[in-house]
N, C-alpha and C. Protein backbone atom coordinates (compact mmCIF):
# COMPACT_ATOMS: atom_id res chain seq x y z
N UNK A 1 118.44 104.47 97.72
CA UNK A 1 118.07 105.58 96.87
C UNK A 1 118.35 105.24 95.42
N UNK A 2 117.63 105.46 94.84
CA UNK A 2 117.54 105.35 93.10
C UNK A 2 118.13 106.19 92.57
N UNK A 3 118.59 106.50 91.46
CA UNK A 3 119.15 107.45 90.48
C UNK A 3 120.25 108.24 91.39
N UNK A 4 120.93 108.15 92.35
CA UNK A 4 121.71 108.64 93.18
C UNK A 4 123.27 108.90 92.68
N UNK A 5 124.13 109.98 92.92
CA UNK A 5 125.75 109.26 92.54
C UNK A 5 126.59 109.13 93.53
N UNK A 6 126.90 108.71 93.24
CA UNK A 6 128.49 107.74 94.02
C UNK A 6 128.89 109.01 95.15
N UNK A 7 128.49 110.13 95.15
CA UNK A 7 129.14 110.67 95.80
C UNK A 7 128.19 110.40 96.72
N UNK A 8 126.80 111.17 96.73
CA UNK A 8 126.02 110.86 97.78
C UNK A 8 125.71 109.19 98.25
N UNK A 9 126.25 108.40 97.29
CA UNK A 9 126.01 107.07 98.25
C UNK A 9 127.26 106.92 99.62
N UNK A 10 128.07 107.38 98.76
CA UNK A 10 129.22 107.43 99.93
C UNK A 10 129.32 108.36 101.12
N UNK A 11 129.00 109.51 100.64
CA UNK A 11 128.15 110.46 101.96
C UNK A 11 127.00 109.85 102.91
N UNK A 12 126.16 109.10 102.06
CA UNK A 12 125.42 108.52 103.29
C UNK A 12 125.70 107.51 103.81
N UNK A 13 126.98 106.97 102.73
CA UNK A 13 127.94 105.43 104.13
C UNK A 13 128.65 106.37 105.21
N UNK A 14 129.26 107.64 104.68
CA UNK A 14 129.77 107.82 106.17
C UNK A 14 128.96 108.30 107.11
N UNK A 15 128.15 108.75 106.29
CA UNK A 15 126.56 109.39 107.99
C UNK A 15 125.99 108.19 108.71
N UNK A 16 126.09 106.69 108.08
CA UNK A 16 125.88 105.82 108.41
C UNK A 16 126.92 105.15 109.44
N UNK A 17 128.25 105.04 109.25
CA UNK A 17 129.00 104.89 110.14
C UNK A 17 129.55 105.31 111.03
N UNK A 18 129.11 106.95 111.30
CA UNK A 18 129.74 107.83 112.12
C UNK A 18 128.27 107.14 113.00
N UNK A 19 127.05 107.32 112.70
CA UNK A 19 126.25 106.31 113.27
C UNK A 19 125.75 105.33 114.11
N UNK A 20 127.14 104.56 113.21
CA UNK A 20 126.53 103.04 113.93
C UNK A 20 125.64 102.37 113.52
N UNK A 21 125.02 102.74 112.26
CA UNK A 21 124.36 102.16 111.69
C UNK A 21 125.15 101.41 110.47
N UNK A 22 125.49 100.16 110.69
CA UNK A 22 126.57 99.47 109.94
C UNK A 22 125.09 98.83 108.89
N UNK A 23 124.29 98.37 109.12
CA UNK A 23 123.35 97.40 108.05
C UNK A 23 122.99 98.57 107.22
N UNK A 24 122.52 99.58 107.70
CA UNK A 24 122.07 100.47 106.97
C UNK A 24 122.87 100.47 105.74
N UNK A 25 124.37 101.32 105.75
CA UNK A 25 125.82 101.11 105.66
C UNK A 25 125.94 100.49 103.79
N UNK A 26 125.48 99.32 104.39
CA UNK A 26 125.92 97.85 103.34
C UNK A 26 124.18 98.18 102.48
N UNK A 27 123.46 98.18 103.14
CA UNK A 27 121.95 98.32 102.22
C UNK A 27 122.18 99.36 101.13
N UNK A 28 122.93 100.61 101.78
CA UNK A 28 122.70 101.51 100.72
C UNK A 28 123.48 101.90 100.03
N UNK A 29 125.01 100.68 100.39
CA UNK A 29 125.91 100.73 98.93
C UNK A 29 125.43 99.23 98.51
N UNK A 30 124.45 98.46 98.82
CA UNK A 30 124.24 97.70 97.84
C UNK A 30 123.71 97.47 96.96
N UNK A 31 122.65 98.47 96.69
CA UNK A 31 122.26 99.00 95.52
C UNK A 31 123.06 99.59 94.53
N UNK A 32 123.94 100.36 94.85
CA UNK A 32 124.40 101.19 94.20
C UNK A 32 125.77 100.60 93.39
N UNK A 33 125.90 99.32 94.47
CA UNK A 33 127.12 98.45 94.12
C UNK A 33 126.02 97.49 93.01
N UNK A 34 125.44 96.91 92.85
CA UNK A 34 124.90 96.08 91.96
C UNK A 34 124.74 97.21 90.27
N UNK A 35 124.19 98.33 90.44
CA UNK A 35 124.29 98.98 89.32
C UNK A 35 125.57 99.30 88.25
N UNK A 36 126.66 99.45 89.80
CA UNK A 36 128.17 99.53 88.85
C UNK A 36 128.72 98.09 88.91
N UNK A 37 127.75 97.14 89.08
CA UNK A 37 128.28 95.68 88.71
C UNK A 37 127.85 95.41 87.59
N UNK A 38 126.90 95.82 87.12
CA UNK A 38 125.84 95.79 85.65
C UNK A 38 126.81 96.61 84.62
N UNK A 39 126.81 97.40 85.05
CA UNK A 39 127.88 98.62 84.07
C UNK A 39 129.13 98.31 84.18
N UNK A 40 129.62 97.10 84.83
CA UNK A 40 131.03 96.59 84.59
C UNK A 40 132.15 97.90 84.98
N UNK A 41 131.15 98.83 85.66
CA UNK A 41 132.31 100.23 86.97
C UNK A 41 133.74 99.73 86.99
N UNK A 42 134.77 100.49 86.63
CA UNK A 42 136.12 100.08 87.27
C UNK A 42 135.96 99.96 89.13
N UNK A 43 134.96 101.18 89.19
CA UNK A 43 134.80 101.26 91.10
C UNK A 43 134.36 99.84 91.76
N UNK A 44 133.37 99.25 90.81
CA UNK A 44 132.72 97.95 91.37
C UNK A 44 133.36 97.48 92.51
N UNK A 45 134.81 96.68 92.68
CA UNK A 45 135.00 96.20 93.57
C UNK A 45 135.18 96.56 94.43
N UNK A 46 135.59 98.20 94.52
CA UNK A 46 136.04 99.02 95.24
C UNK A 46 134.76 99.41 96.32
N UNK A 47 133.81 99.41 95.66
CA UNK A 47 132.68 99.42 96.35
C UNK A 47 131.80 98.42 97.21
N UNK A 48 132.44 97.22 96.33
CA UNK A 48 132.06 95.84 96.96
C UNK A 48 132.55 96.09 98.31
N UNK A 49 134.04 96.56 98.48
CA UNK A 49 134.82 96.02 99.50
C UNK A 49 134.74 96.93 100.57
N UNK A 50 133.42 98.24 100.54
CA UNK A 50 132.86 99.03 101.45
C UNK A 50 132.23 98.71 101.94
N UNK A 51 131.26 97.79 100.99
CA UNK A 51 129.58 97.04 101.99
C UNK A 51 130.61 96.07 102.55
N UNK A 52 131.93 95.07 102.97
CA UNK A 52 132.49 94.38 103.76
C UNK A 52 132.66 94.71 104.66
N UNK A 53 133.35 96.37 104.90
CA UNK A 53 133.75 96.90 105.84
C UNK A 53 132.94 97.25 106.52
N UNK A 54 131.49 97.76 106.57
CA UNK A 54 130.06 98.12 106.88
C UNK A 54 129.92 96.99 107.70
N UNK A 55 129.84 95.78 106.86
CA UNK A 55 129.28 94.64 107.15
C UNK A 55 130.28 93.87 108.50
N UNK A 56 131.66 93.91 108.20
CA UNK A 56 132.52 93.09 109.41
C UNK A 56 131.25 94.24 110.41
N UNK A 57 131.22 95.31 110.95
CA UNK A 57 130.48 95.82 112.06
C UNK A 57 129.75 95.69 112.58
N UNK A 58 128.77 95.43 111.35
CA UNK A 58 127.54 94.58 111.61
C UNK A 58 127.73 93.30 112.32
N UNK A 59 128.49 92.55 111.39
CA UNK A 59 128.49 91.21 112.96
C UNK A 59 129.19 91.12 114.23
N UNK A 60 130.14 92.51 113.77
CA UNK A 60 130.62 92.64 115.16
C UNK A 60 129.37 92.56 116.53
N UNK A 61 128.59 93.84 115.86
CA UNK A 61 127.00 93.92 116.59
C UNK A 61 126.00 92.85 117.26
N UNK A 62 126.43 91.38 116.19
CA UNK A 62 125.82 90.69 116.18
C UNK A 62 126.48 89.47 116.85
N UNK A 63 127.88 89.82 117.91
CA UNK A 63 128.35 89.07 118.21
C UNK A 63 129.14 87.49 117.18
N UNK A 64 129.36 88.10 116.47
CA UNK A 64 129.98 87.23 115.23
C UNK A 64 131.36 87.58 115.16
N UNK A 65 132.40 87.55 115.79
CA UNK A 65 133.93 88.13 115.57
C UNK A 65 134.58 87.47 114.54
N UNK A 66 134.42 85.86 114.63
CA UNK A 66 135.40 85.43 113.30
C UNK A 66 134.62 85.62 112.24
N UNK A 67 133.50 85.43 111.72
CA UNK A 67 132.85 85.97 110.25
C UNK A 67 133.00 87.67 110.62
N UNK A 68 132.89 88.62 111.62
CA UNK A 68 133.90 90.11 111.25
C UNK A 68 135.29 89.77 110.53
N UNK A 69 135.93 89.12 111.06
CA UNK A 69 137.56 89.31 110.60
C UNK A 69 137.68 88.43 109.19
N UNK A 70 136.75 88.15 109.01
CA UNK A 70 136.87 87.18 107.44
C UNK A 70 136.54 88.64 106.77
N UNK A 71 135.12 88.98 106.87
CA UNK A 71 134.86 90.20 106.01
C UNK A 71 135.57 91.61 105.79
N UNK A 72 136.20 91.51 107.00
CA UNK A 72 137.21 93.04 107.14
C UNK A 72 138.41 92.43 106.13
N UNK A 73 138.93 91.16 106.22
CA UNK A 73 139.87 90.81 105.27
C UNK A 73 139.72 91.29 103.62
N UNK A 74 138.33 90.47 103.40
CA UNK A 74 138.15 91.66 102.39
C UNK A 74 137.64 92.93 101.95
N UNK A 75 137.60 93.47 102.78
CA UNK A 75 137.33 94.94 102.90
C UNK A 75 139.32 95.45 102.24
N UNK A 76 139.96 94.73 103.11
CA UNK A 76 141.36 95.34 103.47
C UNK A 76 142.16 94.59 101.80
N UNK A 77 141.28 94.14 101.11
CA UNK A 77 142.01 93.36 100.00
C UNK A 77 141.49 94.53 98.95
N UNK A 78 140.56 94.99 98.81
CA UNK A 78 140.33 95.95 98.18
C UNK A 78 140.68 97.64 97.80
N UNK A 79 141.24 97.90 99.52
CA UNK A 79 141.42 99.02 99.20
C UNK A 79 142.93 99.62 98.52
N UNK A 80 143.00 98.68 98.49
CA UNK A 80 144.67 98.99 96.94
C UNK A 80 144.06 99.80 95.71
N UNK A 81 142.79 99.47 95.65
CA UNK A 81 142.01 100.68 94.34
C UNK A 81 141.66 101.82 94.47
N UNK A 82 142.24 102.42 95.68
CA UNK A 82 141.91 103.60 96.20
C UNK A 82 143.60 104.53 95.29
N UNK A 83 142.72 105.35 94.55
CA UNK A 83 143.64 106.70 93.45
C UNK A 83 143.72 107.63 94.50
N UNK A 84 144.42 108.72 94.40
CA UNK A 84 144.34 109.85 94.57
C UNK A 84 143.44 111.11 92.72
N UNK A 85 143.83 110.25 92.00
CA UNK A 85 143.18 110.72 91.07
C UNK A 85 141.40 110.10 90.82
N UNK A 86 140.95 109.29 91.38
CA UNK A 86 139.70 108.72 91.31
C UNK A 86 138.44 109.48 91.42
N UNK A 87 137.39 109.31 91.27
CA UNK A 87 135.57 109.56 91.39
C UNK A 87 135.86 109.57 92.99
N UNK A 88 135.57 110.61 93.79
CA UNK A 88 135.37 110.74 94.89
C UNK A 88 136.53 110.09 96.17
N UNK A 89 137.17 110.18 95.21
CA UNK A 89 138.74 110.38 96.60
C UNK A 89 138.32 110.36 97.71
N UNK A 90 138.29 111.57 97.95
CA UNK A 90 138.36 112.17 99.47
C UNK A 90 136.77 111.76 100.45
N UNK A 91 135.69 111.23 100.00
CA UNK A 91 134.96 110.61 100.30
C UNK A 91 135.12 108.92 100.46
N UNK A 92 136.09 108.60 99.62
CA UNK A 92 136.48 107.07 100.20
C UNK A 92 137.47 106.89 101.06
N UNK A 93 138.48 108.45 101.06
CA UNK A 93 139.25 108.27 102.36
C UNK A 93 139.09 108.38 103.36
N UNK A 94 137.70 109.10 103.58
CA UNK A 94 137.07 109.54 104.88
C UNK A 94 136.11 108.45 105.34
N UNK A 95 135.60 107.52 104.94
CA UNK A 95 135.17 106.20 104.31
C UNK A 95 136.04 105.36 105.66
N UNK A 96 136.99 105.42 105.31
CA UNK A 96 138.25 104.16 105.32
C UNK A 96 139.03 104.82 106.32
N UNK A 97 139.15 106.51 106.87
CA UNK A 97 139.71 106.37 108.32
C UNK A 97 138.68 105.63 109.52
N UNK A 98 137.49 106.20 108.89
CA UNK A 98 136.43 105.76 109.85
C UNK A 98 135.96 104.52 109.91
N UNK A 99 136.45 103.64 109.21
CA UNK A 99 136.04 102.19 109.62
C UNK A 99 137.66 102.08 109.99
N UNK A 100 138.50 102.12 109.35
CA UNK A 100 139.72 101.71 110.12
C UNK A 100 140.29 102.20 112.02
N UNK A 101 139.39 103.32 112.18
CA UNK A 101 139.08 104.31 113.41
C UNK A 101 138.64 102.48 114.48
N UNK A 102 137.52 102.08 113.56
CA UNK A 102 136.43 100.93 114.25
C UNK A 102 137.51 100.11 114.25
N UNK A 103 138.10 99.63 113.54
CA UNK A 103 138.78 98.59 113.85
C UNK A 103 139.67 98.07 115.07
N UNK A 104 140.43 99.56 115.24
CA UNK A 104 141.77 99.64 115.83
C UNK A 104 141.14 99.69 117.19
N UNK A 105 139.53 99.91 117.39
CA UNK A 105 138.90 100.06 119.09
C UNK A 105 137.95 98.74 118.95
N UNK A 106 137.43 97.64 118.29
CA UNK A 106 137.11 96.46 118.40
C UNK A 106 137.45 95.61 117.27
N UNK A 107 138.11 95.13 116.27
CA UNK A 107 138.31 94.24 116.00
C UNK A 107 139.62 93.40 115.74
């Protein structure tokens, strides 16, 4: 989605992962991650390290376990940028029970 904000991109990562739709997931914060890479976003990496977490699932899917556990690594290196004062808090924590939910039942 074009012209979108951060909130609804992250609303539709978690409609995406409650899902199971992990590619989806990574497609449609990767747009949104390249724009706050252009604009030099404090969120940038923070966002980077969502399409990882999307993505370890995806190869889980794809029968790929050690490239999952490389990418969940950095998924899990990132989320130290998670505020309680931040742009959509409570959408990146809900974010991050639910892939951490995935983790703790396959990876």
């Amino acid at each position: 989605m074009k012209n979108e904000t951060m909130k609804e991109a992250l609303e539709q990562l978690i409609r995406n992962i409650k899902e199971e739709k992990f590619y989806e997931a990574h497609e449609d914060l990767e747009h949104f991650w390249k724009v706050l890479k252009k604009l030099d976003h404090p969120l940038k990496n923070l966002i980077k390290g969502y399409i990882n977490g999307a993505t370890a699932f995806e190869l889980i899917k794809r029968g790929k376990m050690d490239a999952a556990k490389r990418v969940w690594a950095t998924y899990e290196k990132y989320l130290v940028l998670i505020d309680k004062e931040m742009e959509c808090y409570e959408e990146f924590k809900e974010a991050d029970r639910l892939l951490q939910k995935l983790k703790r039942e396959r990876l």
